[in-house]
N, C-alpha and C. Protein backbone atom coordinates (compact mmCIF):
# COMPACT_ATOMS: atom_id res chain seq x y z
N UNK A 1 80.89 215.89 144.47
CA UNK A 1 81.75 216.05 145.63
C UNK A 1 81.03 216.91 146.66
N UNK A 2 81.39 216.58 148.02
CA UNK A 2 80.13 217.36 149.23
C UNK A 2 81.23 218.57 149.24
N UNK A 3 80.17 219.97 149.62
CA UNK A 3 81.03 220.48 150.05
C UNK A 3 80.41 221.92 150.89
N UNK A 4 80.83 221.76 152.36
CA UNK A 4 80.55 222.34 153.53
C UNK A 4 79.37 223.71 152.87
N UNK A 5 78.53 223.92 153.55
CA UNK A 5 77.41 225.24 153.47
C UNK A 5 77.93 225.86 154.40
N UNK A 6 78.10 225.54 156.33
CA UNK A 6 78.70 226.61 157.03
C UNK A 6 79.94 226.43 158.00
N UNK A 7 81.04 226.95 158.36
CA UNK A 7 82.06 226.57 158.42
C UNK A 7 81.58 225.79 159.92
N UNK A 8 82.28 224.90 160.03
CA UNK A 8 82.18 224.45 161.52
C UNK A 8 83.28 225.34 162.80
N UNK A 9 82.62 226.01 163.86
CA UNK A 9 83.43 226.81 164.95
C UNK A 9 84.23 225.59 165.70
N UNK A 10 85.66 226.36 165.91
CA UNK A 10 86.23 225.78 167.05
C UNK A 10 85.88 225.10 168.03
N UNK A 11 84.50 224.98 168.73
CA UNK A 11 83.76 224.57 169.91
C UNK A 11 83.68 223.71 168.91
N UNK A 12 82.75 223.22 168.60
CA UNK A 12 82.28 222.01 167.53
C UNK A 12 83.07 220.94 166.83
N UNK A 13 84.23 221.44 166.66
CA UNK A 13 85.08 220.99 166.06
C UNK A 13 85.91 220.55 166.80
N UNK A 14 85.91 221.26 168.41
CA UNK A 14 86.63 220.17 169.59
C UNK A 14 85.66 219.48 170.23
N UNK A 15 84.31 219.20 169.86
CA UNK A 15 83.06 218.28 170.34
C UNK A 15 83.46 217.62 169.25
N UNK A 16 83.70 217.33 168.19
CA UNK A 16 83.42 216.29 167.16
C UNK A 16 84.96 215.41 167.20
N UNK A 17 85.94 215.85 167.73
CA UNK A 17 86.96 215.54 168.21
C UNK A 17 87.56 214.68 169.29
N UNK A 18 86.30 214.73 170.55
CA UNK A 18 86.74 214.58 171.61
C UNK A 18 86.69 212.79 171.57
N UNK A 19 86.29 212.38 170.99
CA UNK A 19 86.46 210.76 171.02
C UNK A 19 87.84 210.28 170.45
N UNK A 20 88.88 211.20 169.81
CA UNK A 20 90.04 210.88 169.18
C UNK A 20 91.01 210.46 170.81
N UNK A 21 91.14 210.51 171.47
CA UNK A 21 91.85 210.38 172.68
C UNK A 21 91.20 210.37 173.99
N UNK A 22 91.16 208.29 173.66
CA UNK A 22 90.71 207.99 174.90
C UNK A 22 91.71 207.35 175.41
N UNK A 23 91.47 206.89 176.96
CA UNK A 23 92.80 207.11 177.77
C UNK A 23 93.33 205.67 177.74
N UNK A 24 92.34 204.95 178.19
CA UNK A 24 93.08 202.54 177.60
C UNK A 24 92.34 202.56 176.70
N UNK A 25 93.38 201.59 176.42
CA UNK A 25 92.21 200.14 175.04
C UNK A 25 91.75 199.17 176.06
N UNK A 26 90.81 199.18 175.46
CA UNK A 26 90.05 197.74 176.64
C UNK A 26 90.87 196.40 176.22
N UNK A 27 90.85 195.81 177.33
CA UNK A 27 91.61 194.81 177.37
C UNK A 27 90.57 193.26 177.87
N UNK A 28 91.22 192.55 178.04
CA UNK A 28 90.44 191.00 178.08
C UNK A 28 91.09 190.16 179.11
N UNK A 29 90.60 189.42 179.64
CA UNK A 29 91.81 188.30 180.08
C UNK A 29 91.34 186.96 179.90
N UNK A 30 92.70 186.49 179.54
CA UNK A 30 92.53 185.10 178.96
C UNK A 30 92.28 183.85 179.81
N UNK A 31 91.05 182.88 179.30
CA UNK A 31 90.29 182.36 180.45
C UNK A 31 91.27 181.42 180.64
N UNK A 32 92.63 180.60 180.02
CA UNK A 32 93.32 179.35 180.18
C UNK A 32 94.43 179.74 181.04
N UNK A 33 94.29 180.94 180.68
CA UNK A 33 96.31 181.46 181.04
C UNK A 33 95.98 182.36 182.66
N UNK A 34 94.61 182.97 182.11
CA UNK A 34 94.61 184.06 183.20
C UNK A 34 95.26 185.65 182.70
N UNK A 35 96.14 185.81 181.43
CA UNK A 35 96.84 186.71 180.99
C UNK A 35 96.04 188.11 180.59
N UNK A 36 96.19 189.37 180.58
CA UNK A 36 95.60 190.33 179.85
C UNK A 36 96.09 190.27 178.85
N UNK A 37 95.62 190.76 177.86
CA UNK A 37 95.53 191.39 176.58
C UNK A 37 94.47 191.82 176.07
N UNK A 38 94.93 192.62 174.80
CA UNK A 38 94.10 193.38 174.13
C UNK A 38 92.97 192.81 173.78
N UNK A 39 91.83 193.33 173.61
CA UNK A 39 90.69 192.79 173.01
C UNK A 39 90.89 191.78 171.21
N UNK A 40 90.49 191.03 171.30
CA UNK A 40 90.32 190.43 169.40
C UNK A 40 92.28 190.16 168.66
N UNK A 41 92.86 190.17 169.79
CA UNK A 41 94.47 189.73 170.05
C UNK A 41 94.79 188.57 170.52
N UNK A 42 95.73 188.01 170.29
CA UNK A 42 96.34 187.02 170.50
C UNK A 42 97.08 187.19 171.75
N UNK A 43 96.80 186.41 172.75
CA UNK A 43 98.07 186.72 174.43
C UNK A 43 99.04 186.33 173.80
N UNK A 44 100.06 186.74 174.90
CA UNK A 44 101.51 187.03 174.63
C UNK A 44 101.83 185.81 175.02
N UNK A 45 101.10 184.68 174.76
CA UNK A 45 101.64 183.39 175.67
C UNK A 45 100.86 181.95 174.18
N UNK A 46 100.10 183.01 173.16
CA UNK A 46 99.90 182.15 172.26
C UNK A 46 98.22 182.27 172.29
N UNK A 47 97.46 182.13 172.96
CA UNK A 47 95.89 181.82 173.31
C UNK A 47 95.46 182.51 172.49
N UNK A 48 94.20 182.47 172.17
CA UNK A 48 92.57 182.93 171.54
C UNK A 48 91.84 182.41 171.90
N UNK A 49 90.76 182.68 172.47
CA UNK A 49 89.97 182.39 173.42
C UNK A 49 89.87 180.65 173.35
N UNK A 50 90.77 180.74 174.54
CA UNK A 50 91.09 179.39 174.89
C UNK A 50 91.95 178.39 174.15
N UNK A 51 92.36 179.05 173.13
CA UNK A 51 92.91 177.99 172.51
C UNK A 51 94.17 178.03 171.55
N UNK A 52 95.09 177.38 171.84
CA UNK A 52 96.69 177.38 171.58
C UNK A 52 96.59 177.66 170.07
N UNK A 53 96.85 179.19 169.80
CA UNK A 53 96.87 179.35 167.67
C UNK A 53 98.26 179.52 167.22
N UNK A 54 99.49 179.93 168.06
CA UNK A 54 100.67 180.14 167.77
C UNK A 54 101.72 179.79 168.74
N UNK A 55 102.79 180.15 168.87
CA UNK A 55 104.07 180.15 169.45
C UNK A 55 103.99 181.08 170.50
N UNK A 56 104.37 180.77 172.08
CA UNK A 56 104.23 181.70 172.50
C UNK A 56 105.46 183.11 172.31
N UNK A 57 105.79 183.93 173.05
CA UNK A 57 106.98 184.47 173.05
C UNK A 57 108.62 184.09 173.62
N UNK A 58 108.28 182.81 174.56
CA UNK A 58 109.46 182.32 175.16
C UNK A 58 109.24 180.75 174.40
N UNK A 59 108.86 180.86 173.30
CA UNK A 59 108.53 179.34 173.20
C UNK A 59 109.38 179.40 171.90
């Protein structure tokens, strides 16, 4: 089992931190619909890149 030699300081420990809260998720837009969404997601209208995989939400 690892276990720490020197404690890590407060400074360091809010540098090793600072990637926990970033401000968007990158997003995409869908080349058929034109729609945003999330990256490696399904639009809210059914698409994956380009192509009809489900139901949309009004469908």
């Amino acid at each position: 089992m690892a276990v720490q030699q020197n404690k890590k300081s407060p400074s360091k420990r809010g540098m090793h931190r600072a990637h926990d809260f970033l401000t968007t998720p990158p997003t995409a837009v869908e080349a058929t619909t034109g729609e945003v969404h999330l990256r490696h997601h399904v639009s809210p209208s059914g698409f994956y890149r380009g192509k009809k995989v489900m139901k949309g939400k009004g469908e």
